[in-house]
Protein backbone atom coordinates (compact mmCIF):
# COMPACT_ATOMS: atom_id res chain seq x y z
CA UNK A 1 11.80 7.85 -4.11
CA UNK A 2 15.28 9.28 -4.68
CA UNK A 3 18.70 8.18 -5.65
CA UNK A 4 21.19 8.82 -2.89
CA UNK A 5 23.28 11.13 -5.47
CA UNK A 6 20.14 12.89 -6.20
CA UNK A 7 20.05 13.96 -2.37
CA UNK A 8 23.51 15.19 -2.28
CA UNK A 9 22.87 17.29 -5.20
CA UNK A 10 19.40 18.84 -3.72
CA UNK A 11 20.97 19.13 -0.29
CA UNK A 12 24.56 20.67 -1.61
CA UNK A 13 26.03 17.84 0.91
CA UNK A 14 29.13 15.66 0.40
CA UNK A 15 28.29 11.95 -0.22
CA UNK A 16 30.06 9.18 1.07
CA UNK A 17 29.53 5.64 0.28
CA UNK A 18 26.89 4.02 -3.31
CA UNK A 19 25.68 7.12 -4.87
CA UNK A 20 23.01 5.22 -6.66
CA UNK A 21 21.19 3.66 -3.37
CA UNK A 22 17.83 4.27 -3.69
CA UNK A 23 16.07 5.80 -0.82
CA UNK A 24 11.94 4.99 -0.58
CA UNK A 25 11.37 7.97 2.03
CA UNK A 26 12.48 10.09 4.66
CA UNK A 27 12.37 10.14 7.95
CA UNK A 28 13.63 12.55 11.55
CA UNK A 29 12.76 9.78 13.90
CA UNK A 30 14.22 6.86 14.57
CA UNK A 31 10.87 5.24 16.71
CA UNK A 32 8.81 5.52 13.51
CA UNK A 33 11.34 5.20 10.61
CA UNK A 34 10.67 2.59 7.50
CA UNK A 35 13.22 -0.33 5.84
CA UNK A 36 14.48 2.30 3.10
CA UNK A 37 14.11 5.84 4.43
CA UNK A 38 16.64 8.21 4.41
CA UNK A 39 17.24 9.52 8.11
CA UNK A 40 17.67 12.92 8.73
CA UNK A 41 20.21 14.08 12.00
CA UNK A 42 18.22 17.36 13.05
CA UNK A 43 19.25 19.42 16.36
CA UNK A 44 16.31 19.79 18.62
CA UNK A 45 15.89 22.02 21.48
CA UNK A 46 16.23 18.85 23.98
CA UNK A 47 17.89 16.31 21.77
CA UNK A 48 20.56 15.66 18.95
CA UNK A 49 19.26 13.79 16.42
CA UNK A 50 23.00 13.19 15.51
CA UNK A 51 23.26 10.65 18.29
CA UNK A 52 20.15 8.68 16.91
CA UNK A 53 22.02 7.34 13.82
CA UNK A 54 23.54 4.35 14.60
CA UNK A 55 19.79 3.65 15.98
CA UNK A 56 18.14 4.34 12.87
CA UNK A 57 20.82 2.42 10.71
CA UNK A 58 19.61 -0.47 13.13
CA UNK A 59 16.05 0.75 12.50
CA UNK A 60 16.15 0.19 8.72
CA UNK A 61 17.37 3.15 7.04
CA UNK A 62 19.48 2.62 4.33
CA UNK A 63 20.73 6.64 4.19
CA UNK A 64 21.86 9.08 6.41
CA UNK A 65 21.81 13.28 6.11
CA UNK A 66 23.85 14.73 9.21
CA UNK A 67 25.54 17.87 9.61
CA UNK A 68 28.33 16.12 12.15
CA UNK A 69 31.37 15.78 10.30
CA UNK A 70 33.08 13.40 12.68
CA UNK A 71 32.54 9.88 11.47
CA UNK A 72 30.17 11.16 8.44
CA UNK A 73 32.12 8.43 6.38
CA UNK A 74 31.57 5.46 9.11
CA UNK A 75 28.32 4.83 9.18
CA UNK A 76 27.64 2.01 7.19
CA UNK A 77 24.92 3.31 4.75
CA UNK A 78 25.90 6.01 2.15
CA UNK A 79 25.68 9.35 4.02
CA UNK A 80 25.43 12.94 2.72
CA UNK A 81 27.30 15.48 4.78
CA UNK A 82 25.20 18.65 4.75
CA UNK A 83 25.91 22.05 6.89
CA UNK A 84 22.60 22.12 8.77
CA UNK A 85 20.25 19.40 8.50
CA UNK A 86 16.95 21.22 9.08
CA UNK A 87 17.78 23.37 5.75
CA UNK A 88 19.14 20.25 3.65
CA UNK A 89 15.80 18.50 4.74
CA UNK A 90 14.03 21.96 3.71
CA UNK A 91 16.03 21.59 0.10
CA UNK A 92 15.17 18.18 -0.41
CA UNK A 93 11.84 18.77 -0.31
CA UNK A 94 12.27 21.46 -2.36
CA UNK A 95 13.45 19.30 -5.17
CA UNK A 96 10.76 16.79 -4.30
CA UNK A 97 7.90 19.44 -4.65
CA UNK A 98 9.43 20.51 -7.79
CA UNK A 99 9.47 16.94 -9.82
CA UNK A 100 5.51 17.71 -9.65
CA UNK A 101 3.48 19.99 -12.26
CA UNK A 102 0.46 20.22 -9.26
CA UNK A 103 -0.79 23.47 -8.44
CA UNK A 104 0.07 24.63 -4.35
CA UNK A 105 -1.83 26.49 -2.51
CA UNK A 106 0.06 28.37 0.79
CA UNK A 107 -1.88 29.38 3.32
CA UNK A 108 -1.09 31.15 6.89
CA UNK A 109 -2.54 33.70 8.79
CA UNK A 110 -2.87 34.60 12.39
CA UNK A 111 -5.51 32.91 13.61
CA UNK A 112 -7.73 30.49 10.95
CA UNK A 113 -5.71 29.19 8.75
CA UNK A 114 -6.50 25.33 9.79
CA UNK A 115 -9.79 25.37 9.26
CA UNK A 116 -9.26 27.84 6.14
CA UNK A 117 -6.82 24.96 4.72
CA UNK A 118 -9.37 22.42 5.68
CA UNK A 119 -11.69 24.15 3.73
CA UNK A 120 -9.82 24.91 0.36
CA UNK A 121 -9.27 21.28 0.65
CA UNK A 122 -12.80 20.06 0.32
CA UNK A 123 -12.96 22.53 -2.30
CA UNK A 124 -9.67 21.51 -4.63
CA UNK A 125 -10.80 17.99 -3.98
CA UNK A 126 -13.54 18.13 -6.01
CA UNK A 127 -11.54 18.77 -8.75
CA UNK A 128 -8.47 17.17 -8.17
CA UNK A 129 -6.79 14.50 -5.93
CA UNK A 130 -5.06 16.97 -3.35
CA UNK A 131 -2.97 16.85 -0.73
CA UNK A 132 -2.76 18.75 2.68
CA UNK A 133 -0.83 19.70 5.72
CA UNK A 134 -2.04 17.43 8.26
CA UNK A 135 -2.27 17.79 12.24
CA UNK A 136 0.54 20.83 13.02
CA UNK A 137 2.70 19.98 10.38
CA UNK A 138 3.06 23.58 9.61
CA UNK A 139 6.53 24.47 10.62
CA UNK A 140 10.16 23.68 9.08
CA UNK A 141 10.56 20.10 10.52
CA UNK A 142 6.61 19.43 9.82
CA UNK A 143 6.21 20.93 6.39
CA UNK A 144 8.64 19.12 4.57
CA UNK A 145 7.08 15.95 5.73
CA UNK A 146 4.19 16.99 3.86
CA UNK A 147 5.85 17.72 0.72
CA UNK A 148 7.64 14.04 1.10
CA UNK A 149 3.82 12.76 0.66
CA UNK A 150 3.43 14.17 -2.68
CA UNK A 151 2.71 11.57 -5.42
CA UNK A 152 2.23 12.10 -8.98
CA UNK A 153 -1.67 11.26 -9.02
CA UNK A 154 -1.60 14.66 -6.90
CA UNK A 155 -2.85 17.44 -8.71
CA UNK A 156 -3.22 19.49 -5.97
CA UNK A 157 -2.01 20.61 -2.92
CA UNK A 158 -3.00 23.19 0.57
CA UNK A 159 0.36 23.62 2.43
CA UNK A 160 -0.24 25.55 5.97
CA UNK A 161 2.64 27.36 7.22
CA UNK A 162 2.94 28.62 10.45
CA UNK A 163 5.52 31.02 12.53
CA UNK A 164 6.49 32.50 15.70
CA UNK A 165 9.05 35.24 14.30
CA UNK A 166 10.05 37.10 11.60
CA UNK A 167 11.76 34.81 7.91
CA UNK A 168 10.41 31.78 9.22
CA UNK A 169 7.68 31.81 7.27
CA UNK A 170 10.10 32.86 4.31
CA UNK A 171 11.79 29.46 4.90
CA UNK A 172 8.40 27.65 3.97
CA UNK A 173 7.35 28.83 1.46
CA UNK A 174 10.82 28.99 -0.59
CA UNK A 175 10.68 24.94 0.21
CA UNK A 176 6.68 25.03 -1.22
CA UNK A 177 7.04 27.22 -4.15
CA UNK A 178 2.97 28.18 -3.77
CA UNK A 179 1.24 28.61 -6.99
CA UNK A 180 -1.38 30.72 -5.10
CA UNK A 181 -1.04 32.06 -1.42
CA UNK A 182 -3.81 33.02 0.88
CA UNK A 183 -3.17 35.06 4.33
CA UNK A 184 -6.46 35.06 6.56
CA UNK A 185 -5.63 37.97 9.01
CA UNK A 186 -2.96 40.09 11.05
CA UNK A 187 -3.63 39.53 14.43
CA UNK A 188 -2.58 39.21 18.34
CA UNK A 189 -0.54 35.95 18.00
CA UNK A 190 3.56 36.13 18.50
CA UNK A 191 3.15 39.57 19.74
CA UNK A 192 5.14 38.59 22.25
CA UNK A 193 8.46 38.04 19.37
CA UNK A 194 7.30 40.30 16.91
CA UNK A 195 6.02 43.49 19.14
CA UNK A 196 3.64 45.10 16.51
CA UNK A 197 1.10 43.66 14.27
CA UNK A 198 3.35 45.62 11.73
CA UNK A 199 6.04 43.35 12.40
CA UNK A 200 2.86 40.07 12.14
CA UNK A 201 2.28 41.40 8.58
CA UNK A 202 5.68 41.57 7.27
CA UNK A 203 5.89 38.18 8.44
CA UNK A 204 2.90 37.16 7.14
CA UNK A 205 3.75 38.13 3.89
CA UNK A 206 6.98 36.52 3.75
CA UNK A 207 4.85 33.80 1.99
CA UNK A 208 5.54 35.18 -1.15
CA UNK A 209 9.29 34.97 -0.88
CA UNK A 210 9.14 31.30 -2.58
CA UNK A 211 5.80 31.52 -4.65
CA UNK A 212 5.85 31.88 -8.04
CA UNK A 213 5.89 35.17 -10.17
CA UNK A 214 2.62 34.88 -11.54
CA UNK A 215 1.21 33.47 -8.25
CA UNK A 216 -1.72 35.59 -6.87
CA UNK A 217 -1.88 36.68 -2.99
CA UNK A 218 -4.97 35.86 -1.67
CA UNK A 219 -6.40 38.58 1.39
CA UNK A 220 -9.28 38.78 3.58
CA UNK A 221 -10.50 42.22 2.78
CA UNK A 222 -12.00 42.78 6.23
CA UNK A 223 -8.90 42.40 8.10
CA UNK A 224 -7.58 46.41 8.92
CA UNK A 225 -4.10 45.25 7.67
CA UNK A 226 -4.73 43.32 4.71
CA UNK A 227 -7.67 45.83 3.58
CA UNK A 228 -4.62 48.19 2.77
CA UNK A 229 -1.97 46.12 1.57
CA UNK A 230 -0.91 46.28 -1.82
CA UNK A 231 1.47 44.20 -3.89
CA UNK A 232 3.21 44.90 -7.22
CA UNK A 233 3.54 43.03 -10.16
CA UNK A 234 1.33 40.44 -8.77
CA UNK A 235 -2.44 40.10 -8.87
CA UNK A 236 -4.25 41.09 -5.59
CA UNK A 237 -7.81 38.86 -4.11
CA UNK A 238 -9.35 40.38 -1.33
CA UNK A 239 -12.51 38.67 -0.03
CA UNK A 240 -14.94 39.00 2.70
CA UNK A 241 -18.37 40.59 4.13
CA UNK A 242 -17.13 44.37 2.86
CA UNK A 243 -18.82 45.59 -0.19
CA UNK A 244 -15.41 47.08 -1.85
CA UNK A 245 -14.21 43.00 -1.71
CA UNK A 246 -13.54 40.96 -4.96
CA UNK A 247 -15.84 38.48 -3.61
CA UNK A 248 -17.95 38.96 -0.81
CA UNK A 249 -20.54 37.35 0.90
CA UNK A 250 -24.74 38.81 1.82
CA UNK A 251 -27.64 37.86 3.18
CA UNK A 252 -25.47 35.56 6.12
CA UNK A 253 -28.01 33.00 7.68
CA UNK A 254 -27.43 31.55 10.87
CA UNK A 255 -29.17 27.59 10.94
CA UNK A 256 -28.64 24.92 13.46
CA UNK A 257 -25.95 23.18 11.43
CA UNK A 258 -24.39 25.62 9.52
CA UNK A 259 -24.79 28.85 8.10
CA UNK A 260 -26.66 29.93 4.67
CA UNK A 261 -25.37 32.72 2.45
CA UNK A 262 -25.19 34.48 -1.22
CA UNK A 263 -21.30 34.36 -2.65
CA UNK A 264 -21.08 37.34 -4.76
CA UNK A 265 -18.51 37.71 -7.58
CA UNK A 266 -18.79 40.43 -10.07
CA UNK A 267 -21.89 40.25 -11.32
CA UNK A 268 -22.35 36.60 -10.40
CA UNK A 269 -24.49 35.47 -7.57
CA UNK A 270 -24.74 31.83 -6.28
CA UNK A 271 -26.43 30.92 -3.08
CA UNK A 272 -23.84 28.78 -0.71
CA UNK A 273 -23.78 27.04 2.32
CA UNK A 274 -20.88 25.82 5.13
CA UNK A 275 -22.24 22.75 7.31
CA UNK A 276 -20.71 24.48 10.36
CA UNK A 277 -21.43 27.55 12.59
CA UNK A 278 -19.57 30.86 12.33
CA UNK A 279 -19.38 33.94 10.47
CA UNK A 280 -15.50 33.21 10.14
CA UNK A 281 -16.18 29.58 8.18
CA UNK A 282 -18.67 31.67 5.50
CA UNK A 283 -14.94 33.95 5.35
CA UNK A 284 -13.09 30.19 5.00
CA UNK A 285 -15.67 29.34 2.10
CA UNK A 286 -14.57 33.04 0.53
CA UNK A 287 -11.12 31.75 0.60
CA UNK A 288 -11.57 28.54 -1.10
CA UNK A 289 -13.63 30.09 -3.58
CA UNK A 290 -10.74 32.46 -4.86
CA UNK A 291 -8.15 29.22 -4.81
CA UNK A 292 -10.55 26.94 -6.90
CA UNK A 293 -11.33 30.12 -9.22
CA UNK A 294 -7.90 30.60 -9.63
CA UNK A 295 -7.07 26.55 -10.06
CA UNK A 296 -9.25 26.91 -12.88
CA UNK A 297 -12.61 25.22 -11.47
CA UNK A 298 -16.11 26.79 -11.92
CA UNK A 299 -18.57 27.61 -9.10
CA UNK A 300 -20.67 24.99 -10.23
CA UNK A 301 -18.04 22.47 -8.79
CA UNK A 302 -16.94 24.75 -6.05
CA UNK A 303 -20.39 25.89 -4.27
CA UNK A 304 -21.38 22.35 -3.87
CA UNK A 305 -17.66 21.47 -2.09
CA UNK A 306 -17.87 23.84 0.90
CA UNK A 307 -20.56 20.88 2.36
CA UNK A 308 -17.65 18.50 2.44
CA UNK A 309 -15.64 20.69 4.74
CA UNK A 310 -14.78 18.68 8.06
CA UNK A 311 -12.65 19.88 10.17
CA UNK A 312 -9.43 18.81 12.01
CA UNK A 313 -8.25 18.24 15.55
CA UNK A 314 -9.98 20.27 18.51
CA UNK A 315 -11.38 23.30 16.55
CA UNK A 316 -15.08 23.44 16.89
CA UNK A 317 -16.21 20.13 17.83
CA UNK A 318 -19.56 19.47 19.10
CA UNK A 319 -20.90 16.50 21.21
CA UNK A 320 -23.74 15.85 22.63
CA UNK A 321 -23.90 14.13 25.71
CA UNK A 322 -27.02 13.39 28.92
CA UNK A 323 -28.93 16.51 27.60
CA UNK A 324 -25.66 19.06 27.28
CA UNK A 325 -23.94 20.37 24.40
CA UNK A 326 -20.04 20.74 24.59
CA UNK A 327 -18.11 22.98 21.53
CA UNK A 328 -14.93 21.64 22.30
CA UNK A 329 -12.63 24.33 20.40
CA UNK A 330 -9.28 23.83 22.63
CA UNK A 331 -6.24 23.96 19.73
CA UNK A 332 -5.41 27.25 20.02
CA UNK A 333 -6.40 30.54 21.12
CA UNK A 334 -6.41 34.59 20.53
CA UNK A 335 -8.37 37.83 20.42
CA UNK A 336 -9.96 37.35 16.93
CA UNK A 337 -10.51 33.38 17.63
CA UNK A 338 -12.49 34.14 21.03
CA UNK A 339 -14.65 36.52 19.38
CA UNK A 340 -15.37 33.97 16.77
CA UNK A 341 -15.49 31.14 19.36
CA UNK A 342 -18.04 32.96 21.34
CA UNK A 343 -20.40 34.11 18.77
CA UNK A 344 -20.59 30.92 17.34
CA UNK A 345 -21.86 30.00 21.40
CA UNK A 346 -23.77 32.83 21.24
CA UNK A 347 -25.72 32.04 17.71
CA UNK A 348 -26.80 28.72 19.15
CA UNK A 349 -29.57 27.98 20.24
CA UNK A 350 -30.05 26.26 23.64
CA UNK A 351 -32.59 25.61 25.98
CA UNK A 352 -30.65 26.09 29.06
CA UNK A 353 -27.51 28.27 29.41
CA UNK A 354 -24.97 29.52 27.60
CA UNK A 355 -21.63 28.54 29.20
CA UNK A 356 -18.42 29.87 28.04
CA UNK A 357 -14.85 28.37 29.68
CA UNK A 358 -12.26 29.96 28.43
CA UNK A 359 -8.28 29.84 29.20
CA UNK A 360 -5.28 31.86 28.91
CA UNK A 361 -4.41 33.12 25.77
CA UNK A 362 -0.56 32.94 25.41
CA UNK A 363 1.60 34.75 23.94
CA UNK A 364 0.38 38.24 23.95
CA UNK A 365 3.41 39.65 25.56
CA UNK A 366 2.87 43.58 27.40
CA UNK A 367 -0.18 43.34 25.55
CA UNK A 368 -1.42 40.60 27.53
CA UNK A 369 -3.94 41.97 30.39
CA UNK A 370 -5.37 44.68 27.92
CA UNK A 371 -6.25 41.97 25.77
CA UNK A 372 -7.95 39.25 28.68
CA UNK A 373 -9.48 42.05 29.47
CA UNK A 374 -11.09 42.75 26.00
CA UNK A 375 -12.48 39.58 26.35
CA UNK A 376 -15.32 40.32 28.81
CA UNK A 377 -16.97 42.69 26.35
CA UNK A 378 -17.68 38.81 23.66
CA UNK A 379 -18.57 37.02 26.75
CA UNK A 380 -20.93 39.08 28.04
CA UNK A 381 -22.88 39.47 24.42
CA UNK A 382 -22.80 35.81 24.06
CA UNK A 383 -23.02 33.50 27.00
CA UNK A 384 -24.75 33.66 30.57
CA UNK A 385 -21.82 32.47 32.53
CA UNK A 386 -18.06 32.69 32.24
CA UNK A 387 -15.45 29.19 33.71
CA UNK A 388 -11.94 31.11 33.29
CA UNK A 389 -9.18 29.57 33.81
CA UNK A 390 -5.36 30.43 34.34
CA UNK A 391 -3.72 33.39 35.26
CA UNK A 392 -4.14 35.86 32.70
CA UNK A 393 -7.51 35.32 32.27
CA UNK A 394 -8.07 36.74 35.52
CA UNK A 395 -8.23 40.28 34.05
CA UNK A 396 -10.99 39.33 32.07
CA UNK A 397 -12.77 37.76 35.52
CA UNK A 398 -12.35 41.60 36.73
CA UNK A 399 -13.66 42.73 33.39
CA UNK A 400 -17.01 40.59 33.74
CA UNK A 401 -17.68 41.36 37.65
CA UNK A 402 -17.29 44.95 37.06
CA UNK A 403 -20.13 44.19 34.60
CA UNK A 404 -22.14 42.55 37.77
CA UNK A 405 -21.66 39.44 35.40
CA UNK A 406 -21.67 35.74 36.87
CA UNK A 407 -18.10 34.31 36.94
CA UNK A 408 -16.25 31.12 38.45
CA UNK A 409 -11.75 31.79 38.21
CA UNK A 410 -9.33 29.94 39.47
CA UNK A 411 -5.79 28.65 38.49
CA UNK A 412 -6.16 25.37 39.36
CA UNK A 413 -8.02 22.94 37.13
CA UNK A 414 -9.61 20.82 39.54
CA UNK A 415 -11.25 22.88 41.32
CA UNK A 416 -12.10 25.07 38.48
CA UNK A 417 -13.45 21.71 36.99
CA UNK A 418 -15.79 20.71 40.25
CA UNK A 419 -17.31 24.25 40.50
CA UNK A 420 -18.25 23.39 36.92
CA UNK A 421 -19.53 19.69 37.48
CA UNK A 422 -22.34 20.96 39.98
CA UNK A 423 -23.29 24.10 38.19
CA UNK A 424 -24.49 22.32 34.46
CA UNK A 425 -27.86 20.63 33.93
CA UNK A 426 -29.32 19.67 30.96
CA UNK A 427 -30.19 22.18 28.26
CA UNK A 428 -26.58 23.91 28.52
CA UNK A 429 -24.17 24.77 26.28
CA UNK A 430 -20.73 25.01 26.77
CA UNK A 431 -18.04 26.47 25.13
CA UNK A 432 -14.13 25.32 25.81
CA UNK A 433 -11.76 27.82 24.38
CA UNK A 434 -8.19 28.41 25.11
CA UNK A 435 -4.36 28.30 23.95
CA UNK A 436 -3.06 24.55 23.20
CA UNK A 437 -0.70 25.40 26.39
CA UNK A 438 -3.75 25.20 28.71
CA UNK A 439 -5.32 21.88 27.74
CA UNK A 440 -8.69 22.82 28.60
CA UNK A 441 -9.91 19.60 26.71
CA UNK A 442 -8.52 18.68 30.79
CA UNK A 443 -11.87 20.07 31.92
CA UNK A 444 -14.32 18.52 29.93
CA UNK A 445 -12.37 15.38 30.35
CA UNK A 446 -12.89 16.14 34.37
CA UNK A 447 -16.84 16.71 33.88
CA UNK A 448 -18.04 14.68 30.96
């Protein structure tokens, strides 16, 4: 809740109109906005929100944040006049974030950092009632909707924040002010904006432009970039399989439904368990280890919470249907997630084959074929059978055949889809993996 004064003072706006409205929440869309939000005018690529507000007036809000100076003071409701909505709505939440003594957790990465933020979410939740970033809430329009949904029975919160280019991740986390941040890995993804994974690291660690000064940073050890960053004044968590990692994991056990390990930290050694497959999810459990260490929970509370992990959305989703097994893993894709992907495929254990279709992986700029391409050498150590589809991933289709490896390509979906319909038979497993810009949920919805 907010007074409308409150919001011109947060957003450094002008207010016209009853300074002491009260505003119940806040809102950028006028189809889904509540009796007492405050609407916010934001500039889209395709649309200006600007034009929406005599809508959303009609819709029930009772305040209005615009950055359109013409007729600011005609609107009806009491309106604060900011100079760019996107960063008042950025401030707001700010302010909103700060009214709360919880302890927030930022977490980004290159590829990972859902189902890492899914994960130090079972784990917090253990311990405290926490919030998180749900769906892809992880930019500047979606983040500080998940801010707006902190309460005071929170005493916890995992904020994902994503980018595509250098200080937007900056943005975020000045809006989140993380207590603790945690970056996953440097890899492929925005190669095509940012050129070097250099460039993906700097941007990366823009996350601890807003946290706070006694914040630790949070790094998978493995990862070749994060192994050899350093930060000063500010303490330093690297985890993962290495042995010169804070906290590491041994003795990895792959099971049916999950994977079986020993978390080792310092001298301490507690045998853990994920109830998903995946080398990368015992790395996810690493994560949320450090967070609930540093949160100030034991292991005995923490071990136990990696079983409540459930992931979100289309990452690694398994069904079972007329004898076949489909891992449905179609959110998002890039070198390091295929690998993953594919040895999770290849670590299962089927009776028939191994099926891997895969799509494009966007994104990837000049780097793009040398990358498909790279591809071929996971397939071919994991499945039986490669389904590729789009353009791009026709360099990896040249990969596997110069491997005398069986492959189906094509660029259209349909057809892609009925090669696939007559070639499975019970016992197989299939894996679907590709970018979010391929939709290659399209296939198994073609087959199924």
């Amino acid at each position: 809740m907010f007074i409308v004064h409150e919001i011109a003072m947060a957003t450094g706006g002008k207010l016209f109109g009853n300074g002491n409205a009260v505003v119940t929440g806040v809102s950028t869309d006028t189809r889904t906005i509540q009796n007492g939000d405050a609407y916010v005018a934001i500039k889209g690529e395709r649309f200006d929100g600007n034009d929406f507000i005599a809508k959303a007036v009609e819709n029930g809000a009772v305040a209005v944040i615009t950055d359109r100076a013409d007729g600011a003071d005609s609107y009806g409701v009491p309106t604060v006049l900011v100079q760019e909505s996107r960063a008042a709505q950025l401030a707001l939440a700010r302010y909103h974030r700060c009214r709360f003594p919880l302890k927030l957790c930022g977490v980004t990465g290159s590829v990972g950092k859902t189902s890492t933020k899914d994960m130090i979410y079972a784990v917090l939740s253990a311990g405290y009632n926490t919030l998180r970033t749900e769906g892809n809430f992880n930019n500047d329009i979606g983040l500080p909707k998940t801010l707006f949904r902190l309460r005071p029975e929170n005493g916890a919160a995992v904020i994902e924040m994503g980018m595509s280019d250098l200080g937007e991740i900056s943005v975020l986390s000045k809006a989140a002010c993380p207590d603790c941040a945690v970056i996953t890995n440097i890899g492929y993804c925005h190669i095509e904006n940012l050129k070097t994974r250099d460039n993906i690291l700097r941007a990366k660690l823009e996350i601890l432009d807003g946290a706070k000064p006694t914040a630790p940073l949070i790094v998978c050890g493995d990862d070749e970039y994060l192994r050899k960053t350093e930060v000063h004044g500010r303490k330093l968590i690297r985890y993962g399989l290495g042995a010169d990692c804070d906290v590491r994991a041994e003795d990895i056990e792959h099971l049916d439904n999950g994977e079986r390990f020993v978390l080792i930290d310092g001298d301490d050694r507690y045998e853990a368990a994920v109830p998903v497959s995946g080398e990368h999810h015992v790395l996810n459990a690493l994560a949320a280890y450090c967070v609930g260490r540093e949160f100030g929970m034991g292991a005995g509370d923490i071990i136990p919470a990696f079983m409540n992990y459930e992931g979100s959305g289309m990452r690694q989703k398994t069904i079972q249907q007329d004898g076949v097994t489909y891992i449905l893993d179609c959110y998002n894709a890039s070198p390091t997630s295929m690998k993953s992907s594919l040895s999770v495929l290849g670590g299962v254990k089927a009776e028939g084959r191994k099926i891997a279709v895969l799509g494009d992986m966007l994104e990837l700029g000049d780097m793009s074929a040398e990358l498909h391409a790279s591809v071929a050498e996971y397939v071919t150590a994991n499945a039986q059978v490669a389904f590729l589809y789009g353009a791009e991933m026709g360099e990896c289709a040249k990969a596997l055949r110069a491997k005398s490896f069986e492959v189906y390509h094509s660029t259209d979906k349909s057809v892609l889809s009925d090669e696939l319909k007559k070639y499975i038979s019970e016992g197989d497993v299939l894996l679907f993996k590709g970018s979010r810009g391929m939709r290659l949920e399209e296939i198994y919805d073609n087959i199924k």
